[in-house]
Protein backbone atom coordinates (compact mmCIF):
# COMPACT_ATOMS: atom_id res chain seq x y z
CA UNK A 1 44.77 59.79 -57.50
CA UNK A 2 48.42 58.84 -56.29
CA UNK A 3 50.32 62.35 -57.72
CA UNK A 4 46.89 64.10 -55.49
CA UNK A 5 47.99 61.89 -52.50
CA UNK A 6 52.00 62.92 -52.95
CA UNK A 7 50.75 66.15 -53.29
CA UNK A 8 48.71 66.36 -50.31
CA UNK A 9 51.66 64.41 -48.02
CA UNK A 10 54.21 66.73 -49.15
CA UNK A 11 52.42 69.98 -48.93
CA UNK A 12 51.40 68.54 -44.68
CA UNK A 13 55.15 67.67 -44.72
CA UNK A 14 55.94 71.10 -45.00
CA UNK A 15 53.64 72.52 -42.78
CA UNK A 16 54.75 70.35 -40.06
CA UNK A 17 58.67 71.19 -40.20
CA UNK A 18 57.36 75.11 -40.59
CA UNK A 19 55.43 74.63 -37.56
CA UNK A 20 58.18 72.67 -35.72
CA UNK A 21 60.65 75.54 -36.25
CA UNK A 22 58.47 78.49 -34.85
CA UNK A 23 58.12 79.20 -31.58
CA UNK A 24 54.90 78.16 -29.51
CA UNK A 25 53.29 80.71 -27.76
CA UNK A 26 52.87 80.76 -24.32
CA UNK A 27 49.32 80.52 -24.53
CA UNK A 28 49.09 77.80 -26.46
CA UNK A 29 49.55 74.34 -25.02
CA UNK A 30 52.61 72.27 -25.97
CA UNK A 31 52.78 69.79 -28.72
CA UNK A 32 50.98 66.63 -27.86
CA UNK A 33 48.70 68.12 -24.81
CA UNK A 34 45.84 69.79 -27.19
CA UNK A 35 45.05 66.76 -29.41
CA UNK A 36 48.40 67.09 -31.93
CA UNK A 37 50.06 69.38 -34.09
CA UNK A 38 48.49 71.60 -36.95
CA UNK A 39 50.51 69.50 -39.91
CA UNK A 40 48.76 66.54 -38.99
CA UNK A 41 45.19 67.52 -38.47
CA UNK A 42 45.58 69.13 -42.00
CA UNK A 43 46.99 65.69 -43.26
CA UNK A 44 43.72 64.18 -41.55
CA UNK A 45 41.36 66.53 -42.92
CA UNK A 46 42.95 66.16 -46.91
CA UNK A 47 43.11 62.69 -46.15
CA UNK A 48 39.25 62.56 -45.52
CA UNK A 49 38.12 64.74 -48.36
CA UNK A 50 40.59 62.57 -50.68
CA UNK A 51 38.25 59.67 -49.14
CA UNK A 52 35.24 61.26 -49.83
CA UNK A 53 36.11 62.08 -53.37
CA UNK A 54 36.76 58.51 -54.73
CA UNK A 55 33.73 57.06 -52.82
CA UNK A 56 31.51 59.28 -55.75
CA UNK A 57 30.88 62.59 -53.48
CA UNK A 58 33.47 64.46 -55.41
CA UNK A 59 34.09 65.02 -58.83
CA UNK A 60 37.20 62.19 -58.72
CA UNK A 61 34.78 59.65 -58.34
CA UNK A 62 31.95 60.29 -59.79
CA UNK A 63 29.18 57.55 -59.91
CA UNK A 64 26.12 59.21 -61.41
CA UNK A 65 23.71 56.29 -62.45
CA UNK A 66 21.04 56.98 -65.10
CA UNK A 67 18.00 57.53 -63.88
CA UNK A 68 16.54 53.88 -63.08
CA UNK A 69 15.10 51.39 -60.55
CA UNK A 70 17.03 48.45 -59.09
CA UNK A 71 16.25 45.65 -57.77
CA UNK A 72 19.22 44.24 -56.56
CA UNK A 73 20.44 42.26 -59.74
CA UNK A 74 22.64 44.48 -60.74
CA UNK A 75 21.04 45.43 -64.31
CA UNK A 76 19.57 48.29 -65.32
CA UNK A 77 16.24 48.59 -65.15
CA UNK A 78 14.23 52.00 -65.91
CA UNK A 79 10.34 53.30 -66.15
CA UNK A 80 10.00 52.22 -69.59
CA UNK A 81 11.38 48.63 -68.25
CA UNK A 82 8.65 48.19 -65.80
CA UNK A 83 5.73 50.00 -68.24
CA UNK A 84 6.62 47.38 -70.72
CA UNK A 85 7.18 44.19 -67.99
CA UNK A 86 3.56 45.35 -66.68
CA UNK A 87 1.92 45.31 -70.64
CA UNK A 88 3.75 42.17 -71.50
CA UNK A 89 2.18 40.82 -67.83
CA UNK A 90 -1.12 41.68 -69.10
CA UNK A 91 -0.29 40.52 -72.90
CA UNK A 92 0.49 36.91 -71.36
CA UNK A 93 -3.05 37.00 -69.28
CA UNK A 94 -4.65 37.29 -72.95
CA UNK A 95 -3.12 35.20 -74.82
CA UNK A 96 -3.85 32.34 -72.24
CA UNK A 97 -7.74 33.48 -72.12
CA UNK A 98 -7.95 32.69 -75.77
CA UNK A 99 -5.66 29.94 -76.03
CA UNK A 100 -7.94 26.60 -76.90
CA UNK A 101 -6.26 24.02 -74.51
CA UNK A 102 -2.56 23.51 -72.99
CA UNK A 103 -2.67 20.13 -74.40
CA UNK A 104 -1.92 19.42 -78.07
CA UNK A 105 -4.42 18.39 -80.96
CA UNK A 106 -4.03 14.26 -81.62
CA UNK A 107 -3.12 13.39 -85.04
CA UNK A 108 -5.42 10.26 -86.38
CA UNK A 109 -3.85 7.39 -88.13
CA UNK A 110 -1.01 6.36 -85.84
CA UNK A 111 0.94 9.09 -85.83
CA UNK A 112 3.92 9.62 -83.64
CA UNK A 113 4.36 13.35 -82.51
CA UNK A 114 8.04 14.26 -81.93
CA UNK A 115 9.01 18.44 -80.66
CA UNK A 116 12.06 19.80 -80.50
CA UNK A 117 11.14 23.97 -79.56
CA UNK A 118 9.59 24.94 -83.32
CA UNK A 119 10.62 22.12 -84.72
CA UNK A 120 7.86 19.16 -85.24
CA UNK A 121 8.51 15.64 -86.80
CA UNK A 122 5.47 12.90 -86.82
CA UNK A 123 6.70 9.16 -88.35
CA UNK A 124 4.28 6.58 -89.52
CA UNK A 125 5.59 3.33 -89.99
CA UNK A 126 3.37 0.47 -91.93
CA UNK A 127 3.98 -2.70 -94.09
CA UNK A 128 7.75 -2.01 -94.17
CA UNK A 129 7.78 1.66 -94.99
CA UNK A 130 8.69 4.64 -92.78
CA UNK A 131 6.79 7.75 -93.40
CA UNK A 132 8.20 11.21 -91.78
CA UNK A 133 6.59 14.43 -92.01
CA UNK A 134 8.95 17.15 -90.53
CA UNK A 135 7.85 21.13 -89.88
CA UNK A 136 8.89 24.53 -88.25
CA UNK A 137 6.68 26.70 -86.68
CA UNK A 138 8.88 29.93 -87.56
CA UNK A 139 7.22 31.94 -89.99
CA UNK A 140 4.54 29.94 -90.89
CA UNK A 141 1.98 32.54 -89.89
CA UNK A 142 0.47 33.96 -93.32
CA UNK A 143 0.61 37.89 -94.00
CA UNK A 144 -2.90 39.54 -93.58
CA UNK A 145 -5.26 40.22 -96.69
CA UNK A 146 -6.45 43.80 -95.62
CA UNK A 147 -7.82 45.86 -98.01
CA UNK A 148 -5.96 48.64 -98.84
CA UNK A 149 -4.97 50.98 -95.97
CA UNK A 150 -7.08 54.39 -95.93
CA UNK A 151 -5.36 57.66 -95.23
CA UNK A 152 -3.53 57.74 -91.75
CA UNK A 153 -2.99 54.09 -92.12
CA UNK A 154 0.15 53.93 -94.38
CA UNK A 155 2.29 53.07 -91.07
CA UNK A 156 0.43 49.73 -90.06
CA UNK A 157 1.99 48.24 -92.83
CA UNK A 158 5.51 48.07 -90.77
CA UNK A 159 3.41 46.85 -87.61
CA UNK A 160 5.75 43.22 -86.29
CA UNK A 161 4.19 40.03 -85.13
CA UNK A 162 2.28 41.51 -82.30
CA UNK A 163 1.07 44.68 -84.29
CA UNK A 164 -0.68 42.33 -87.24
CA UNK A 165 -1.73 39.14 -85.42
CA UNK A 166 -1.57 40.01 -81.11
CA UNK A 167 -4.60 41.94 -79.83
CA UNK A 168 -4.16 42.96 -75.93
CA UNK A 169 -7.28 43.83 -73.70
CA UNK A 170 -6.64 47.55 -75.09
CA UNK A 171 -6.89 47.00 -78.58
CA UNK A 172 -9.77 44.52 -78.51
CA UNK A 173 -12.36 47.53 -76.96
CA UNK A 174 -11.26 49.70 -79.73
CA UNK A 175 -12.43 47.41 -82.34
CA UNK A 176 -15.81 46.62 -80.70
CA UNK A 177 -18.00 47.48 -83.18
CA UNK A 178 -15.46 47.27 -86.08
CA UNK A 179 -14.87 44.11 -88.23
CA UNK A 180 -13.36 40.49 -86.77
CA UNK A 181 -10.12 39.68 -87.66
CA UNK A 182 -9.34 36.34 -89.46
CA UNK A 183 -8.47 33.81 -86.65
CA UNK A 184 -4.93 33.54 -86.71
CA UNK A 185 -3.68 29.92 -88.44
CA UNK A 186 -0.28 27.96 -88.83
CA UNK A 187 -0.12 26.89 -92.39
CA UNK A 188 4.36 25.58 -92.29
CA UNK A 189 6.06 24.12 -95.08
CA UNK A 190 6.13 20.33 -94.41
CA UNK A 191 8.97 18.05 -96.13
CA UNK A 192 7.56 13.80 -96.33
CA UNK A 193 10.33 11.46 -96.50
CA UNK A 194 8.96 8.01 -97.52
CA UNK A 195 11.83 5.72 -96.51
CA UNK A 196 11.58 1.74 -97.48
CA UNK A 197 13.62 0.02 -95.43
CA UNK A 198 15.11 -2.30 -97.67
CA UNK A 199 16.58 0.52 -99.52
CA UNK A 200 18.97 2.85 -98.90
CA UNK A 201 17.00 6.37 -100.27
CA UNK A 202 14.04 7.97 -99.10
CA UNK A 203 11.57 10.04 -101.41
CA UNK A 204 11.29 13.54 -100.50
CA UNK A 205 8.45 16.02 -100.83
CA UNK A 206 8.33 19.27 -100.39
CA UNK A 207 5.14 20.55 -99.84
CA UNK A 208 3.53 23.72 -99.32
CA UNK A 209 -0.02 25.67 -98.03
CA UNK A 210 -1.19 27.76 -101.19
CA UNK A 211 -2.53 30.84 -99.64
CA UNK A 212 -5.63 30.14 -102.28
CA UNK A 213 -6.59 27.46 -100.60
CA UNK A 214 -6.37 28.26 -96.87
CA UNK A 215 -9.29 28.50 -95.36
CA UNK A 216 -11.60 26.63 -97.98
CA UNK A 217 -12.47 24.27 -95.99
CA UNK A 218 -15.22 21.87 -97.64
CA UNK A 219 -16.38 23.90 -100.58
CA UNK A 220 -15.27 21.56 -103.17
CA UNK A 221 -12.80 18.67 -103.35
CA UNK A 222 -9.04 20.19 -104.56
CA UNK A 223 -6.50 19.64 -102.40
CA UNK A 224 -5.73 22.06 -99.57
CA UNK A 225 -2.19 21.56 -100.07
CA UNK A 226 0.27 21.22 -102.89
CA UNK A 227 3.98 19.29 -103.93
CA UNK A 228 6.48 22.03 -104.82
CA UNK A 229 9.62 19.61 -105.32
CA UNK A 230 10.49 15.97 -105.40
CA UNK A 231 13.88 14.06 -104.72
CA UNK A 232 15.40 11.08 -103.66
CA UNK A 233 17.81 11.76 -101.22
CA UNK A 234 20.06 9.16 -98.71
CA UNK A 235 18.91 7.30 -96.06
CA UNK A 236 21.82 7.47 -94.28
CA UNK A 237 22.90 10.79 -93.91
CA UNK A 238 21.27 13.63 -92.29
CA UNK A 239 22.34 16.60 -94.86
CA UNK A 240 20.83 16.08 -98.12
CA UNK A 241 23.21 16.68 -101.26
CA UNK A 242 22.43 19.30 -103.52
CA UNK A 243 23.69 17.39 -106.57
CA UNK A 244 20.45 14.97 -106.06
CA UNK A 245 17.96 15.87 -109.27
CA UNK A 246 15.29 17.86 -107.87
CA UNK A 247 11.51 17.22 -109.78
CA UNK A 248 9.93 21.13 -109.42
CA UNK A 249 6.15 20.36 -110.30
CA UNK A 250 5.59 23.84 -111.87
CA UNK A 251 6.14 22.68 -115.22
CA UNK A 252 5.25 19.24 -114.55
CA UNK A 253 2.90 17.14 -116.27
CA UNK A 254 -0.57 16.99 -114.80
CA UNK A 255 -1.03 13.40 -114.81
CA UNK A 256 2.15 12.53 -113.49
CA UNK A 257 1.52 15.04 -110.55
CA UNK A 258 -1.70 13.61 -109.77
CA UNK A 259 -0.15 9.89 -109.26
CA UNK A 260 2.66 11.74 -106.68
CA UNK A 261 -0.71 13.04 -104.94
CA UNK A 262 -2.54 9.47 -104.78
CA UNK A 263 1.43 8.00 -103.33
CA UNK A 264 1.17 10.06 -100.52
CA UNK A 265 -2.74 9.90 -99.86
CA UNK A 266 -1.95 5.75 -99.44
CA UNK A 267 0.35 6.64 -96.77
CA UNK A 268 -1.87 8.90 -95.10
CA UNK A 269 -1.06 12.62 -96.47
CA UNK A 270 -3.99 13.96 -97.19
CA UNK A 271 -6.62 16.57 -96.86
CA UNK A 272 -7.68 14.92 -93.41
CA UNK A 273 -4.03 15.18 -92.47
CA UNK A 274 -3.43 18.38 -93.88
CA UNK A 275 -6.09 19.79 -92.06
CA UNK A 276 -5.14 18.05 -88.66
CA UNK A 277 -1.55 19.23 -89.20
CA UNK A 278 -2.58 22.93 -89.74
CA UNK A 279 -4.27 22.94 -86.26
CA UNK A 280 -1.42 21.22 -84.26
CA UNK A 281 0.78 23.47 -86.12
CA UNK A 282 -1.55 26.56 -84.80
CA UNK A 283 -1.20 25.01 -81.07
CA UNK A 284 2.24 24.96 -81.10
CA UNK A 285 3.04 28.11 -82.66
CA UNK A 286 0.20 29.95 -80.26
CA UNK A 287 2.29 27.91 -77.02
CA UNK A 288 5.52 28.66 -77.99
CA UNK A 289 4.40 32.16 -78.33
CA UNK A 290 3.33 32.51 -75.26
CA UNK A 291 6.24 30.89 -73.60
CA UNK A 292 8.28 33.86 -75.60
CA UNK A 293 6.10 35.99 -74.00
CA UNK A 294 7.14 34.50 -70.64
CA UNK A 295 10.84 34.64 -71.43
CA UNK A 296 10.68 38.24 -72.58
CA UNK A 297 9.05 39.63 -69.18
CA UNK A 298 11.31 37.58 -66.97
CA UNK A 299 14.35 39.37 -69.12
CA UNK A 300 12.80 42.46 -68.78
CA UNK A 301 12.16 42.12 -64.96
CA UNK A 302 15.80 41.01 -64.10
């Protein structure tokens, strides 16, 4: 831009001392009495198409934007930005028709509910023991059990989140007709820390949903949910140490399994709770779901 510019000046420079040096004719008017001399109206005019140039109508300044909409936030926004802010608009309306209640299940037995975004924690205290049962929504939705896919299908097995479990107004009139999905169900990992507190360690379960027993509801009397691990592990700290024996119950011994069961049905984990925790799981996973949905359309609008 600045060796254009020197360029420019020097070549007007010249033109002006060449025109100086000639001799006017007498029928043209005298410098200064027709509106100046020719050197600088051709410094004027290169100064205005230098100008024009850097302000983007030239190819020195060039400002070609891809080929979007704006709306005055200074990010990009294109068609496929506002076909996808209108689906997710319509997504959101869905999602709240079918959503149960904005208010959370109650948990029976004196439970205290404590969230933190995905994360849940409910603490029971009675006759000097603290109870805590913490779990996280995140993947804690279980995969489908389809049968296996016919031909043309093979690709539905990559289908995300939305694809497997998230049916908008569209997809819901194509399978009139065709067979109900499952209803879509929370089933987390949940850890219970049973903490007396006049000692110093709390004992740890780890306990799962076997995807077996989902769904069973009353048909007979196991337990809808199993121990995977035992531990003690200290009070005191908030990271638990991995040098702490770990009890896996694969291997373990039936009986002694079953007396770990009856500890934590006295302190209130049991099939009642189980069941009560699998539905305020499902509430919170369904609203934090749709609050992504929320957060995702306001990114996409602005």
């Amino acid at each position: 831009m600045l060796r254009l510019l020197s360029r420019v000046v020097s070549s007007s420079s010249r033109l002006a001392s060449r025109a100086a040096s000639l001799p006017l004719p007498s029928t043209l008017p005298a410098a200064g009495a027709g509106g100046g001399t020719p050197g600088i109206r051709g410094l004027t005019r290169s100064m205005w198409l230098l100008c024009s140039s850097a302000s983007g109508r030239g190819p020195l300044g060039s400002s070609r934007r891809l080929n979007g909409l704006s709306c005055g936030c200074g990010a990009l926004h294109t068609e496929g930005d506002k076909a996808f802010a209108e689906f997710l608009t319509d997504e959101i309306k869905e999602e709240k028709k079918i959503q149960k209640s904005s208010n959370l299940p109650k948990m029976s037995g004196g439970w205290e509910v404590g969230l933190n975004g995905t994360e849940a924690k409910l603490i029971r205290k009675v006759d000097g023991e603290k109870v805590t049962v913490s779990f996280n929504i995140n993947s804690s939705i279980p995969p489908t059990m389809d049968e296996e896919p016919q031909e043309g299908q093979k690709g539905a097995e990559n289908e995300g989140h939305a694809g497997k479990w998230r049916k908008s107004a569209d997809s819901a009139q194509k399978l009139q007709g065709q067979k109900e999905q499952p209803e879509i169900i929370s089933t987390p990992n949940f850890v219970v820390e049973v903490t007396k507190l006049s000692n110093n360690q709390s004992l740890v379960f780890d306990c799962h949903y076997p995807e077996d027993e989902v769904g069973r509801g009353d048909e007979d009397d196991s337990d809808i949910f199993a121990i995977r691990e035992v531990s003690f592990q200290p009070t005191a700290e908030e990271d638990w140490k991995d040098t702490s024996f770990t009890l896996n119950t694969d291997s373990l011994d039936w009986a002694l399994y079953d007396h770990l069961m009856d500890f934590l049905a006295d302190r209130g984990i049991d099939n009642t709770f189980a069941d009560e925790l699998v539905e305020l799981s499902t509430a919170v996973e369904h609203q934090e779901y749709i609050k992504f949905l929320e957060n995702l359309s306001s990114f996409i609008k602005c």
